[in-house]
Protein backbone atom coordinates (compact mmCIF):
# COMPACT_ATOMS: atom_id res chain seq x y z
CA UNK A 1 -38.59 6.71 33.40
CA UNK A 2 -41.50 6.92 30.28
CA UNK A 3 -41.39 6.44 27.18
CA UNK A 4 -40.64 10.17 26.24
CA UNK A 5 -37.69 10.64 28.90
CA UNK A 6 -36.47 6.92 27.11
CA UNK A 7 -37.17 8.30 23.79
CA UNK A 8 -35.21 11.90 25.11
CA UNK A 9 -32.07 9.88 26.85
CA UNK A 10 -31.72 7.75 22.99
CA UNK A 11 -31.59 11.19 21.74
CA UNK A 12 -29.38 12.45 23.52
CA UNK A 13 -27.02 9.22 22.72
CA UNK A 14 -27.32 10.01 19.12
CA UNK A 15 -26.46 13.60 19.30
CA UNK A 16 -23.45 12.73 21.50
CA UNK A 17 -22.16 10.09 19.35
CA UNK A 18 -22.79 12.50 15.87
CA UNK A 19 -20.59 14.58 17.44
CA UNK A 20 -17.71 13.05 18.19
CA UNK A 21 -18.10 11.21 15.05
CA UNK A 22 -18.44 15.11 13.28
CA UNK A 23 -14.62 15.45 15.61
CA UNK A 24 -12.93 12.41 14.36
CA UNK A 25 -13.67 13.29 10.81
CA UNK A 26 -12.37 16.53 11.25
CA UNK A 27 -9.19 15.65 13.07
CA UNK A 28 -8.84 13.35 9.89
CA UNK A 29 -9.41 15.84 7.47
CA UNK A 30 -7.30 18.15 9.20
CA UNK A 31 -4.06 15.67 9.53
CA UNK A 32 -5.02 14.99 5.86
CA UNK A 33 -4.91 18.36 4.50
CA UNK A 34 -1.39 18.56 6.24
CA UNK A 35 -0.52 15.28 4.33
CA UNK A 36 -1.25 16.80 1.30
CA UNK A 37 0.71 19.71 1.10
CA UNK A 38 3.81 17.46 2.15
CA UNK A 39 2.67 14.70 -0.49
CA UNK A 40 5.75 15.17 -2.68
CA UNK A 41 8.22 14.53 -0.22
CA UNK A 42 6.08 11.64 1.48
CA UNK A 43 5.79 9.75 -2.15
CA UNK A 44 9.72 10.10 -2.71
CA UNK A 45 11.12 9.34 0.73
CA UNK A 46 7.93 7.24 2.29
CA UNK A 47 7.03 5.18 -0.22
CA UNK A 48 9.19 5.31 -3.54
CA UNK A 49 12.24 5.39 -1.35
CA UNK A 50 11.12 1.69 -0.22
CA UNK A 51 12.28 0.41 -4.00
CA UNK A 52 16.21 1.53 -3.19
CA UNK A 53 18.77 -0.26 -1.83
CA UNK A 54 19.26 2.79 1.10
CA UNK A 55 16.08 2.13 2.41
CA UNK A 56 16.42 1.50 6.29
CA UNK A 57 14.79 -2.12 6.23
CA UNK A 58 17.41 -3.07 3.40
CA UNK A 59 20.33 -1.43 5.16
CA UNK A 60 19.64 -3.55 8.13
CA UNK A 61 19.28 -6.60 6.21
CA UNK A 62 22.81 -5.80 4.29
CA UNK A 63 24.94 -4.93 7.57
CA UNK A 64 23.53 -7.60 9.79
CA UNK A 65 21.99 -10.56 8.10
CA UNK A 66 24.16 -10.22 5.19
CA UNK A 67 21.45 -10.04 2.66
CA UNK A 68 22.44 -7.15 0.45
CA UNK A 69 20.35 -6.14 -2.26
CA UNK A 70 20.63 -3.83 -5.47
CA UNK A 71 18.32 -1.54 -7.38
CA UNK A 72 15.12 -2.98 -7.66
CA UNK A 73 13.48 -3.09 -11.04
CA UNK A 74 10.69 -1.32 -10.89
CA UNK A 75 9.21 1.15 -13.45
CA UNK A 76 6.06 3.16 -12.28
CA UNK A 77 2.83 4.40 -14.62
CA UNK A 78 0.14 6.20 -14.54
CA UNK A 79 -2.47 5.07 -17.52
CA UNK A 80 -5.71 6.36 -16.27
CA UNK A 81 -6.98 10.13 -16.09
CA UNK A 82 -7.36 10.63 -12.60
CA UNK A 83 -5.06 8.28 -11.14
CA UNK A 84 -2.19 10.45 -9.29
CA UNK A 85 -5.06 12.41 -8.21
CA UNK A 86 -7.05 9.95 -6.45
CA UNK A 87 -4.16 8.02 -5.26
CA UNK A 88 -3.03 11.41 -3.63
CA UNK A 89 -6.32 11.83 -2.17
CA UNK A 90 -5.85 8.02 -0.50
CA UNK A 91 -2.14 8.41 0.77
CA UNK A 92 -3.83 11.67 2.46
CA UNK A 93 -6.80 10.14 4.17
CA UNK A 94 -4.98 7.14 5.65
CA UNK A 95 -2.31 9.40 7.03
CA UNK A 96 -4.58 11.83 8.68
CA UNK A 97 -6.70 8.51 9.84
CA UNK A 98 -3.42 6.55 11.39
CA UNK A 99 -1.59 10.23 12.94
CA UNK A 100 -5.16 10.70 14.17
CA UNK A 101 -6.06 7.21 15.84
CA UNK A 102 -5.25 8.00 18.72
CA UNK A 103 -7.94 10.86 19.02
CA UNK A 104 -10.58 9.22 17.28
CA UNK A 105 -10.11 5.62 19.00
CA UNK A 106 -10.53 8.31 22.73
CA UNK A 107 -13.69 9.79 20.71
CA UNK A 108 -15.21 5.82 20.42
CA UNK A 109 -14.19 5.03 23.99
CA UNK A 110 -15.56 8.75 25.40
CA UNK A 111 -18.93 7.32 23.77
CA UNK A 112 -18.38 3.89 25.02
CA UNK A 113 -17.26 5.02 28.55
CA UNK A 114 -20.06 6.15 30.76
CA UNK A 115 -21.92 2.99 29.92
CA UNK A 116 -19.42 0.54 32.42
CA UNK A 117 -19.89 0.08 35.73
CA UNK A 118 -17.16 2.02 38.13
CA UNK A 119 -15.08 -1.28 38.33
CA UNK A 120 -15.03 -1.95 34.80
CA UNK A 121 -14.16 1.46 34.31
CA UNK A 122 -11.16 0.89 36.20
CA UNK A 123 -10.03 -2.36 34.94
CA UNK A 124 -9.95 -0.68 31.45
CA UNK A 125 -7.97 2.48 32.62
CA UNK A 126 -5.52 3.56 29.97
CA UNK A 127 -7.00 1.59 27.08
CA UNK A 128 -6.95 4.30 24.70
CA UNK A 129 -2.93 4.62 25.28
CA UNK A 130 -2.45 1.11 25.13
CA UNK A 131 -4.87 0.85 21.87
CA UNK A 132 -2.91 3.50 19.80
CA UNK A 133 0.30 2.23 21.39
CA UNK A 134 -0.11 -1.66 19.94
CA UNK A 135 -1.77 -0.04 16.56
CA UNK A 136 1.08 2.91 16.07
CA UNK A 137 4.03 -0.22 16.89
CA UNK A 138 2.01 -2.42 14.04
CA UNK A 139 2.32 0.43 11.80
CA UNK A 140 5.39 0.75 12.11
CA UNK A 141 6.17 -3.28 12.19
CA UNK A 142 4.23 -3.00 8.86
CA UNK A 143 6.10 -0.10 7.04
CA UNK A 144 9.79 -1.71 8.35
CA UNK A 145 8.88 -5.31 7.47
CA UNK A 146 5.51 -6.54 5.70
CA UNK A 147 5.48 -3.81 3.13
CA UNK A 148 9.08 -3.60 2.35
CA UNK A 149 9.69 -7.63 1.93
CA UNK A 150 6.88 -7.70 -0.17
CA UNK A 151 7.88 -4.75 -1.93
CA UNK A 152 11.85 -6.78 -2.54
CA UNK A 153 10.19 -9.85 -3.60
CA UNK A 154 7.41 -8.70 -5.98
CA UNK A 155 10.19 -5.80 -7.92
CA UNK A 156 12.71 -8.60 -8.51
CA UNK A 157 10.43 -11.68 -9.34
CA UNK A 158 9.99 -11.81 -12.95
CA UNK A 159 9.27 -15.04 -14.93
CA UNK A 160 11.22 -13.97 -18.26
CA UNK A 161 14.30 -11.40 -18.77
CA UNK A 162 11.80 -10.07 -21.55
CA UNK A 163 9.30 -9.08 -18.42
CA UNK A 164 9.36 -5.76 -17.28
CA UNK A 165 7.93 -4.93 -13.70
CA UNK A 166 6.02 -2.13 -14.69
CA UNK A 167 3.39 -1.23 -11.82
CA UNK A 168 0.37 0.76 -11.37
CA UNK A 169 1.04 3.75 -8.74
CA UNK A 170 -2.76 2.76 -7.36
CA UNK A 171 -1.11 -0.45 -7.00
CA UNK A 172 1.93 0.10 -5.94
CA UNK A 173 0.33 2.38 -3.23
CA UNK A 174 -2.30 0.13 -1.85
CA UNK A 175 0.29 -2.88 -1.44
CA UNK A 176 2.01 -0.64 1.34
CA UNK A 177 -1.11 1.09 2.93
CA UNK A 178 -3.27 -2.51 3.18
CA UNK A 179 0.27 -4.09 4.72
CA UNK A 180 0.36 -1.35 6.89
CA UNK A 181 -2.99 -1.08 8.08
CA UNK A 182 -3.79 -4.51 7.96
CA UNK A 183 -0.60 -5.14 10.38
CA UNK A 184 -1.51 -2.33 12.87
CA UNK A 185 -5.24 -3.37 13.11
CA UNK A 186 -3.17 -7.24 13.85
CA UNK A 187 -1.37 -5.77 16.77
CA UNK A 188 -4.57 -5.29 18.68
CA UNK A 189 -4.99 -9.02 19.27
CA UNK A 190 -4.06 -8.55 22.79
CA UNK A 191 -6.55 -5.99 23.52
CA UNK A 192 -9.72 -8.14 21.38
CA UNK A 193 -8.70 -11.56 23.86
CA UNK A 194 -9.10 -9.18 26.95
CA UNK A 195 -12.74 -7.85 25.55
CA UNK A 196 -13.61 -11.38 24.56
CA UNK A 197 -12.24 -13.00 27.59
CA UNK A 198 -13.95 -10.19 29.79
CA UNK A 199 -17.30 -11.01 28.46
CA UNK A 200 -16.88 -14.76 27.94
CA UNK A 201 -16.40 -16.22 25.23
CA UNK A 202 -12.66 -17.01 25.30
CA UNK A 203 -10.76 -17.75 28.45
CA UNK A 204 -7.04 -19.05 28.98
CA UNK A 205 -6.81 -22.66 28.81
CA UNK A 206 -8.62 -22.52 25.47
CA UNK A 207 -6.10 -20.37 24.18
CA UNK A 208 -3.74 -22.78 25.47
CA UNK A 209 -5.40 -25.86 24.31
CA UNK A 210 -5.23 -24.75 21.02
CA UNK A 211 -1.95 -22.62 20.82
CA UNK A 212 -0.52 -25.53 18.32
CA UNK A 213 -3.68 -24.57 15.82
CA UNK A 214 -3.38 -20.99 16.42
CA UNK A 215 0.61 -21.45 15.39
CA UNK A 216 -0.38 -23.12 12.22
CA UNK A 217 -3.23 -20.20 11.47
CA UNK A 218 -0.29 -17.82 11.70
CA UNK A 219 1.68 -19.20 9.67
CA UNK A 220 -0.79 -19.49 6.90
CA UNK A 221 -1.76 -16.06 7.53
CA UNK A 222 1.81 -14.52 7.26
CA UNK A 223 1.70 -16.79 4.01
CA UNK A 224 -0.97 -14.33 2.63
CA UNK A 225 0.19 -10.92 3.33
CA UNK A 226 3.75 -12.03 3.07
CA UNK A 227 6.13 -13.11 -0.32
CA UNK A 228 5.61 -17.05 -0.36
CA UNK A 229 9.26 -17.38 1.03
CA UNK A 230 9.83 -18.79 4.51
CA UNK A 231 12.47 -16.30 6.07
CA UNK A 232 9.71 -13.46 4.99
CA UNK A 233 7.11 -16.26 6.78
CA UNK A 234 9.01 -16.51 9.74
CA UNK A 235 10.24 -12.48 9.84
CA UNK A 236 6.08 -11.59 10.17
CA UNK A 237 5.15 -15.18 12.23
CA UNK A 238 7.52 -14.50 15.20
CA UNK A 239 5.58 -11.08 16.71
CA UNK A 240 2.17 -12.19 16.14
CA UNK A 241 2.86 -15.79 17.86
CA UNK A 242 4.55 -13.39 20.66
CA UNK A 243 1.23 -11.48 20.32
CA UNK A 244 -1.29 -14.39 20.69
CA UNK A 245 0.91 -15.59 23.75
CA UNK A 246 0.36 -11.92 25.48
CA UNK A 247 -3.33 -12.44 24.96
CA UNK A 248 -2.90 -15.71 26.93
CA UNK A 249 -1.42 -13.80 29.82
CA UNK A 250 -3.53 -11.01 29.83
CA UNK A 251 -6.55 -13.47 29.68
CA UNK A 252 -5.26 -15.70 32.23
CA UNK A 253 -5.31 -12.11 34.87
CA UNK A 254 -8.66 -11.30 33.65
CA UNK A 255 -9.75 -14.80 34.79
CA UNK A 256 -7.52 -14.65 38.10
CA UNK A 257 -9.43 -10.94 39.37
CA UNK A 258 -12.66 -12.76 37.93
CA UNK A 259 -12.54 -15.63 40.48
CA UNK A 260 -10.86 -13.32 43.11
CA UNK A 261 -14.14 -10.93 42.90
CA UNK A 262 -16.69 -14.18 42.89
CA UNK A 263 -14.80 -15.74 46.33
CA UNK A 264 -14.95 -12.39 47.54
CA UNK A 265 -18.98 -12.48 47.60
């Protein structure tokens, strides 16, 4: 092949890859706009409904680990010209981008595709299911748990009866979309040790040799998306240490069909 045919083929990758880039904007801005005109009822029964005693994470805490809690004291502003508005605008785009993951992430992988060899192409079958599966369940996780136990803790700390939590909507907003999308983005830990252990650079008794280390990185890490109180700790620690332990199995089969292929030569 010359240089023009090279020149043609990069081309062509470019054009391919603007496009489905040009389709996973507009399935965002399409699940968006449909956020939007329901933004009313998402603000009251999404996200200010996660301040009330009825929510469904508090319920569950109240009827089965008998920690019952009552209105939380929280008063909500809006000081700066603009604010509702833009905040809108953000509740809208990360909606249409998590309801639409699962089409964009099969955009990436369409692009990413052709370029593996036939029997990488079927050790990676269903990868886009899997992918919005483990990010969709971390969603959730974060919505049910992160966002709503930091939500309890932050409304009822206050250091003086004279305090009044008075928050920021922006604020109060961006707590529960980073927990959420931080924690969904975490659930793909699995599928990042079977990329990294595929080409490398991890492999399963490292994982194991330092599971203690990894334990202790958890924790911390809970520590800072989580209030600083150790049931909270523990609540967020226990899935992602069940997490890092699939991604020990799953590299541990890569490894087994890796020396299974080599004896096979």
């Amino acid at each position: 092949m010359n240089e023009v045919d090279n020149q043609m083929s990069f081309l062509a990758h470019l054009e391919e890859l603007r496009w489905r880039i040009v389709k996973s904007v507009i399935a965002i801005l399409v699940f968006a706009i449909v956020v939007w005109f329901f933004k009313e009822w998402i603000i009251q029964n999404i996200f200010i409904s996660m301040t009330k005693p009825s929510f469904v994470s508090f319920r569950f805490m109240c009827e089965y680990l008998g920690i019952c809690l009552e209105e939380i004291p929280i008063k909500f502003q809006s000081n700066k010209v603009g604010s509702q508005f833009s905040t809108a605008l953000l509740m809208s785009f990360v909606g249409g981008f998590i309801v639409s993951f699962p089409f964009v992430f099969s955009q990436l992988w369409g692009f990413v595709k052709p370029g593996l060899r036939v029997n990488e192409k079927k050790e990676v079958s269903g990868i886009t299911f899997f992918v919005s599966v483990l990010f969709l369940f971390g969603v959730i996780f974060g919505y049910l748990v992160v966002a709503p136990l930091c939500i309890q803790f932050f409304g009822i700390f206050s250091l003086s009866a004279e305090f009044e939590n008075i928050w920021m909507i922006a604020s109060f907003m961006s707590l529960i979309i980073s927990s959420v999308i931080f924690t969904g983005l975490l659930f793909l830990l699995p599928i990042v040790v079977y990329i990294l252990t595929k080409i490398g650079i991890l492999n399963a008794p490292f994982l194991r040799k330092y599971r203690k280390h990894s334990i202790v990185g958890v924790l911390i890490l809970s520590a800072l998306i989580t209030p600083p109180d150790f049931i909270s700790q523990v609540i967020v620690s226990i899935p992602i240490i069940l997490l890092y332990e699939v991604g020990i199995l799953i590299s541990a089969r890569v490894e087994r069909k890796r020396l299974k292929a080599e004896l096979k030569k």
